[in-house]
Protein backbone atom coordinates (compact mmCIF):
# COMPACT_ATOMS: atom_id res chain seq x y z
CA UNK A 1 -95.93 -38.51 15.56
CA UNK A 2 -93.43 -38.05 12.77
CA UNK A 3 -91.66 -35.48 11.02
CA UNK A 4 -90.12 -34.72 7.70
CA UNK A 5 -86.79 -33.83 7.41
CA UNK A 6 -86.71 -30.25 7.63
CA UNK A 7 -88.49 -30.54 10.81
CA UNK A 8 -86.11 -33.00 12.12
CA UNK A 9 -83.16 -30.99 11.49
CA UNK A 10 -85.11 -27.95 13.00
CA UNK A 11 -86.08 -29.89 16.03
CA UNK A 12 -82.53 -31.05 16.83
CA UNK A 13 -80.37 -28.36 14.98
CA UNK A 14 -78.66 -30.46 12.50
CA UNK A 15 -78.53 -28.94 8.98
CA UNK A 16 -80.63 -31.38 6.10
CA UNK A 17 -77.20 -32.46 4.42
CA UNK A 18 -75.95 -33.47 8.00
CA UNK A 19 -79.10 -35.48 7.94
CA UNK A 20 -78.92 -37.00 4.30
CA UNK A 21 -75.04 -38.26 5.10
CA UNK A 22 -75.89 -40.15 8.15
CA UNK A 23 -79.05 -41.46 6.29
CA UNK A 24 -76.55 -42.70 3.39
CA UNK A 25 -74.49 -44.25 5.95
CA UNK A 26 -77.16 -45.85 7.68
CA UNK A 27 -76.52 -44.16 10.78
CA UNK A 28 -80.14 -42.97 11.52
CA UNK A 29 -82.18 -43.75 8.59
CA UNK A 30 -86.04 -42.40 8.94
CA UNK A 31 -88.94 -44.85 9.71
CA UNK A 32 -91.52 -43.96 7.02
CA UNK A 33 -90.48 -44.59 3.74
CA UNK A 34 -86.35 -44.41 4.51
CA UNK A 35 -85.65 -44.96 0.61
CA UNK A 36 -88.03 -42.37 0.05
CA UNK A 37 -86.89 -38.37 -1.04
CA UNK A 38 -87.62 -35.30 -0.06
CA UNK A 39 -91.32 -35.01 1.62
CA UNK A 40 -91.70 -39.00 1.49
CA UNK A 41 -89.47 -39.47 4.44
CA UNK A 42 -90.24 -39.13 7.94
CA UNK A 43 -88.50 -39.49 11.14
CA UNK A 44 -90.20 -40.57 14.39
CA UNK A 45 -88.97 -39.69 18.34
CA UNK A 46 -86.80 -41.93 18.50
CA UNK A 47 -84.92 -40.61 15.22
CA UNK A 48 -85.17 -37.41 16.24
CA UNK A 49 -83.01 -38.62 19.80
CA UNK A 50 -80.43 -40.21 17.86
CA UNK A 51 -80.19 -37.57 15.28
CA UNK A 52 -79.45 -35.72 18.58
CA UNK A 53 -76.92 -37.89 19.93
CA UNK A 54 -74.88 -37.96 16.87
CA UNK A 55 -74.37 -34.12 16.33
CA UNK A 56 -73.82 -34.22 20.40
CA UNK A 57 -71.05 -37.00 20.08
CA UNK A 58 -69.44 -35.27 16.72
CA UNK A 59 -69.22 -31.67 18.68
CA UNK A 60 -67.16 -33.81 21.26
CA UNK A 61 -64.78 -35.22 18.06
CA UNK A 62 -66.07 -38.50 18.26
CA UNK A 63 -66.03 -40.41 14.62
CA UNK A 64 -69.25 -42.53 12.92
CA UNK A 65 -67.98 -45.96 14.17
CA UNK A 66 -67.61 -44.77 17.13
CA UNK A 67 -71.03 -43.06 17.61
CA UNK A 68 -72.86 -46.10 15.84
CA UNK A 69 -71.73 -48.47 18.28
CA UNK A 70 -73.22 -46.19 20.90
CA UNK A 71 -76.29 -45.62 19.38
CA UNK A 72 -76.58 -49.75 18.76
CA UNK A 73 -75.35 -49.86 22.64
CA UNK A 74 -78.17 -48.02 23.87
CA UNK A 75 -80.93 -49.14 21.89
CA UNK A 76 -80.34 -52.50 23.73
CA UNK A 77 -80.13 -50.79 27.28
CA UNK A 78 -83.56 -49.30 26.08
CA UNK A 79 -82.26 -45.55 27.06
CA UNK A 80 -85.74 -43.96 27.16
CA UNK A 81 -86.93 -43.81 23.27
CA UNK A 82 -90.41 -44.90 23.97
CA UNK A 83 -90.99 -43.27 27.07
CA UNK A 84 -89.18 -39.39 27.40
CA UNK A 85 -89.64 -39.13 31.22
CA UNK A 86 -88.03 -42.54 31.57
CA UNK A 87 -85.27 -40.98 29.75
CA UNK A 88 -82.05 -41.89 31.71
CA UNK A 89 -78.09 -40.52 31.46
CA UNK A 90 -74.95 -42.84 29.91
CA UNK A 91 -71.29 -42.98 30.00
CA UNK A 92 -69.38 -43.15 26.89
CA UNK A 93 -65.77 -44.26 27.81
CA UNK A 94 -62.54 -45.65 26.98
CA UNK A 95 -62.26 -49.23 28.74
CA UNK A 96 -58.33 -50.02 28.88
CA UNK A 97 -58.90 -53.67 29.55
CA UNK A 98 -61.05 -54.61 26.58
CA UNK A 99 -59.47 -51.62 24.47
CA UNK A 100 -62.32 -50.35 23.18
CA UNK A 101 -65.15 -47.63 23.85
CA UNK A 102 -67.62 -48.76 25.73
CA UNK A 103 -71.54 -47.35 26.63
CA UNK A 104 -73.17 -48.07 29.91
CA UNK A 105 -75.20 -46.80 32.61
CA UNK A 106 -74.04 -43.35 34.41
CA UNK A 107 -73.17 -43.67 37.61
CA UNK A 108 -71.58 -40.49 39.73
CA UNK A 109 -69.67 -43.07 42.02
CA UNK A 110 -68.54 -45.06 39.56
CA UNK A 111 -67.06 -41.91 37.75
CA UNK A 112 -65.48 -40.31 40.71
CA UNK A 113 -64.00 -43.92 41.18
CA UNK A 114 -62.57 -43.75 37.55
CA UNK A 115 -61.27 -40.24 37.72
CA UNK A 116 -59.30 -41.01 40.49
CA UNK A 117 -57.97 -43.77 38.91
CA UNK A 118 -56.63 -41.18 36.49
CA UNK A 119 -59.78 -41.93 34.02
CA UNK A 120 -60.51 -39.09 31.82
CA UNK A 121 -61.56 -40.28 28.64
CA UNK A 122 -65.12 -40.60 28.84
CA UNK A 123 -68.18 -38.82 28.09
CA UNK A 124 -71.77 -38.46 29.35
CA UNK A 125 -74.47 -38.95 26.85
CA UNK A 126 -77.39 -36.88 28.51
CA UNK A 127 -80.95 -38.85 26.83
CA UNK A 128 -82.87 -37.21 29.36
CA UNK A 129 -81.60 -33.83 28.34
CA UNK A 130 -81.42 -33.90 24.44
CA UNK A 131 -85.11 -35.63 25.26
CA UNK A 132 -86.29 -32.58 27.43
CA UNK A 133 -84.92 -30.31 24.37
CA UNK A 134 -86.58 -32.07 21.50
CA UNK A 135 -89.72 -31.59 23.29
CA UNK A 136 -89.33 -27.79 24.15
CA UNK A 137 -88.63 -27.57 20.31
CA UNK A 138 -91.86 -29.12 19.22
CA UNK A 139 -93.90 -27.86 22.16
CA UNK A 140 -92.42 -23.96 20.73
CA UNK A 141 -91.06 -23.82 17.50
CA UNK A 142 -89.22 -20.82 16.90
CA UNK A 143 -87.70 -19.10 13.08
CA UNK A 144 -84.54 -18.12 12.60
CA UNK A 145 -85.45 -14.54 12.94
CA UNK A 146 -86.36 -15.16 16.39
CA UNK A 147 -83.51 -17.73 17.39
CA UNK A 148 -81.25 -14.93 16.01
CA UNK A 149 -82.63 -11.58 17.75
CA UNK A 150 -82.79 -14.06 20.88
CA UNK A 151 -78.83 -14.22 20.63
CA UNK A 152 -78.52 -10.78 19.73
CA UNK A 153 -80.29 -9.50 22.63
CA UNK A 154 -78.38 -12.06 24.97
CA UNK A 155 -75.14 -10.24 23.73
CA UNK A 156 -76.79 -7.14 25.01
CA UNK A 157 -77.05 -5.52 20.92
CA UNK A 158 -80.17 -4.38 22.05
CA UNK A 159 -79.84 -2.11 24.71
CA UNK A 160 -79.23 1.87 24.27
CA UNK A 161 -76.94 3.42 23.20
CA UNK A 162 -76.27 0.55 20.92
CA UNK A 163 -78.94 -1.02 18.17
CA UNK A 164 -79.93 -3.70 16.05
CA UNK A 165 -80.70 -2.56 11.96
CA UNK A 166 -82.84 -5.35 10.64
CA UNK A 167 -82.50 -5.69 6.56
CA UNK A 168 -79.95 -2.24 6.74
CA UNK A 169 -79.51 -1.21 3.41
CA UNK A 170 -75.95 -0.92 2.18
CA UNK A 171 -74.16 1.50 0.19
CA UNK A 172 -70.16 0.93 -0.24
CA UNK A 173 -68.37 3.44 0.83
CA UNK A 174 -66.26 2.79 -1.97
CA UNK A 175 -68.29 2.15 -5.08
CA UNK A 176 -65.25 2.29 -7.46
CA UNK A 177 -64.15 -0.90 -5.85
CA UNK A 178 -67.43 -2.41 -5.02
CA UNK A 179 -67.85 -2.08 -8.79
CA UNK A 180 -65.01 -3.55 -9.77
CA UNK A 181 -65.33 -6.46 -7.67
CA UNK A 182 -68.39 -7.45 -9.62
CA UNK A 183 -70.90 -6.50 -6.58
CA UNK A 184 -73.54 -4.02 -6.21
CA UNK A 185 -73.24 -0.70 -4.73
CA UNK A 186 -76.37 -1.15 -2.91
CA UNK A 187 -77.62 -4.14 -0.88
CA UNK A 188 -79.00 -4.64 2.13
CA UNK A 189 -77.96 -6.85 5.08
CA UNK A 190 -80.02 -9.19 7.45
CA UNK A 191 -78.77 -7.49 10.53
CA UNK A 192 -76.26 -4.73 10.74
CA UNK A 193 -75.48 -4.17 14.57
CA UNK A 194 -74.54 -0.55 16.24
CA UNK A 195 -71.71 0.24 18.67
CA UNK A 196 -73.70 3.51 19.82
CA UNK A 197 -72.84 6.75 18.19
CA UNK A 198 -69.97 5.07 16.31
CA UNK A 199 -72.69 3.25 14.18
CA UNK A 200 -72.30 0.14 12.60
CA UNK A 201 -69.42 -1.95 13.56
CA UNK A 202 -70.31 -5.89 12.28
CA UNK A 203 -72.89 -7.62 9.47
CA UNK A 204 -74.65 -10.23 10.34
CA UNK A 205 -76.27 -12.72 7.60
CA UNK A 206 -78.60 -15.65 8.71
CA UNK A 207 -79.55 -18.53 7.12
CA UNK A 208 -82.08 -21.35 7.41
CA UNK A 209 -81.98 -23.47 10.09
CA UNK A 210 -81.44 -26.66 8.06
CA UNK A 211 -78.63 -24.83 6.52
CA UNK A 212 -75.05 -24.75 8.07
CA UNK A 213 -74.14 -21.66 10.09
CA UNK A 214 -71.38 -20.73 7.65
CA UNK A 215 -73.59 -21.01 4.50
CA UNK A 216 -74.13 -16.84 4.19
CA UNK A 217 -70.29 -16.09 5.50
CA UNK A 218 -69.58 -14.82 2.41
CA UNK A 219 -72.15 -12.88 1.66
CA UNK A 220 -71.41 -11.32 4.83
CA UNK A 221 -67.69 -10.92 4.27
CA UNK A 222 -68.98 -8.91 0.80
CA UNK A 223 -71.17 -6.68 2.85
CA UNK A 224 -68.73 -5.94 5.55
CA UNK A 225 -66.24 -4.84 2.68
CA UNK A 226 -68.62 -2.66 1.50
CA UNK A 227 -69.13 -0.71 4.73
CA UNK A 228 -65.57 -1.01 5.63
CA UNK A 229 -65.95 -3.26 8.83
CA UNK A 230 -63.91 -5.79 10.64
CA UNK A 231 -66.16 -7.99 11.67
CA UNK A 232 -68.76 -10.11 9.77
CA UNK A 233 -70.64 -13.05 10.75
CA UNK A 234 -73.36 -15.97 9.18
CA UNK A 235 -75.59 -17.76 11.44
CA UNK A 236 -78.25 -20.24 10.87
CA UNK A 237 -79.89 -19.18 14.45
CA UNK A 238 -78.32 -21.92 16.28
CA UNK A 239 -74.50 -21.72 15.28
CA UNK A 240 -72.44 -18.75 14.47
CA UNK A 241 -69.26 -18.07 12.17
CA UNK A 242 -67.25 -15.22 12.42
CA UNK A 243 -64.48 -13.51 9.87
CA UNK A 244 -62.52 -11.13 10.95
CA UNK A 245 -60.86 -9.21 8.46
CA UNK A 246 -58.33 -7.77 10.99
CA UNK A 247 -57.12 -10.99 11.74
CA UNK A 248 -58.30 -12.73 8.63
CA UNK A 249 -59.64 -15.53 11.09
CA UNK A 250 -62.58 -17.95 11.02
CA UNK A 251 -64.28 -18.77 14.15
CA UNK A 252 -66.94 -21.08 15.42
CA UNK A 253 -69.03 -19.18 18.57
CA UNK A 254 -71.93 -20.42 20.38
CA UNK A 255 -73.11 -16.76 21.12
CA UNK A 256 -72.46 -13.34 19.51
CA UNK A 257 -69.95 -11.10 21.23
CA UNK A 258 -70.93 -8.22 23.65
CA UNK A 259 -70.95 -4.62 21.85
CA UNK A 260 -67.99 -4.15 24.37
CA UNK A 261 -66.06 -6.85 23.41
CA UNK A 262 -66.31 -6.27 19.76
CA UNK A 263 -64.97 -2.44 20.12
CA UNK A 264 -62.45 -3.73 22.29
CA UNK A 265 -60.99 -6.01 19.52
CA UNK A 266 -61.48 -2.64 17.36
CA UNK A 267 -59.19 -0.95 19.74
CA UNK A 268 -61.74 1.62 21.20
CA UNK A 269 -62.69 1.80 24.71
CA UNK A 270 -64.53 -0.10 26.70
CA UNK A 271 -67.48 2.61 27.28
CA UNK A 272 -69.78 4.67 24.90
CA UNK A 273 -70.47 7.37 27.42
């Protein structure tokens, strides 16, 4: 089975120019055609797992060498490519007597052992779980609409009295501004969300899923202006950015905030009885 590369970077929640970098520095270049462009290149399972490993590795401030010697590392210890349910665990770890990083079989004892030795620089590469994920992903592939209502209704936007206004339409309070500014005085945003009878309190834009999660923060930011809100936030349905204009602060979140935790930043209480 094989996929292009907008269904790779779906499937493992890399953005397309993530992809095209570590292609270009031969770091997981796709099976079919790898010189190929566009729709003439296709990744298999196995690129799909490293493609997988490396955004893992990078989250954890690894560097390229680094996580191409561990990807070379465990194609020879076979890690479970062929066969998912074979799929095994690995330690990725700082070796003091041969000072360098080295990748070899997990072992719970051998780790306890090594953190009582005062061993904390290592990492466990979990095959078996980024394997179990890139199956769920093909088995149920899910848009960005529904990766980012999933999140919203995690965060609890969905439940009365707050609410969830999908492609809000948005009229600056100040148009004067908004004019001079050079941006519309109407426009309409992907999500607005609702801090009950207060009404909207945050913008949220998403983007595609091959796109990075900042890519519509701006667009946001613009919107947020308009409505005269604090908080504003672009998400490509896996990761989230978020500005906030009180702070003038950018932030990378895994999940949206509560309704209560936003108004609590805003200074309100922590109820909208």
């Amino acid at each position: 089975m094989f996929f292009s590369t907008k269904e790779a970077a779906r499937i493992t929640g890399c953005t397309i120019r993530q992809l095209q970098y570590w292609r270009s520095k031969g770091l997981v270049v796709p099976v079919v055609n790898p010189a190929g462009t566009g729709y003439s290149a296709y990744y298999d399972r196995e690129n799909l797992v490293n493609l997988s490993i490396v955004h893992y590795l990078l989250q954890r401030g690894y560097d390229l060498a680094a996580i191409a010697m561990s990807l070379a590392v465990l194609q020879k210890l076979d890690a479970g490519y062929a066969q998912p349910e074979q799929a095994r665990r690995f330690l990725l770890r700082w070796e003091d007597v041969q000072q360098k990083l080295v990748v070899e079989e997990f072992d719970p004892q051998k780790v306890a052992v090594l953190i009582k030795q005062g061993v904390f620089s290592m990492t466990v590469i979990p095959v078996d779980e980024l394997q179990r994920q890139i199956q769920t992903t093909i088995e149920n592939p899910q848009s960005v609409e529904e990766l980012v209502m999933a999140k919203l209704m995690t965060a609890g936007w969905d439940k009365s009295p707050h609410s969830i206004t999908i492609n809000g339409e948005i009229v600056a309070k100040n148009k004067s501004s908004s004019t001079r500014s050079g941006r519309k005085n109407r426009a309409k945003a992907d999500y607005i969300l609702n801090y009950g009878h207060h009404g909207a309190i945050a913008v949220v834009e998403a983007k595609s899923v091959y796109m990075d999660a900042g890519d519509g923060l701006q667009q946001a930011k613009n919107y947020a202006e308009m409505l005269e809100l604090q908080f504003a936030y672009s998400t490509n349905g896996i990761g989230i950015v978020e500005y906030d204009f009180g702070t003038k602060m950018i932030k990378e979140r895994d999940a949206f905030p509560t309704p209560d935790e936003l108004w609590k930043r805003l200074g309100g209480i922590s109820n909208t009885n």
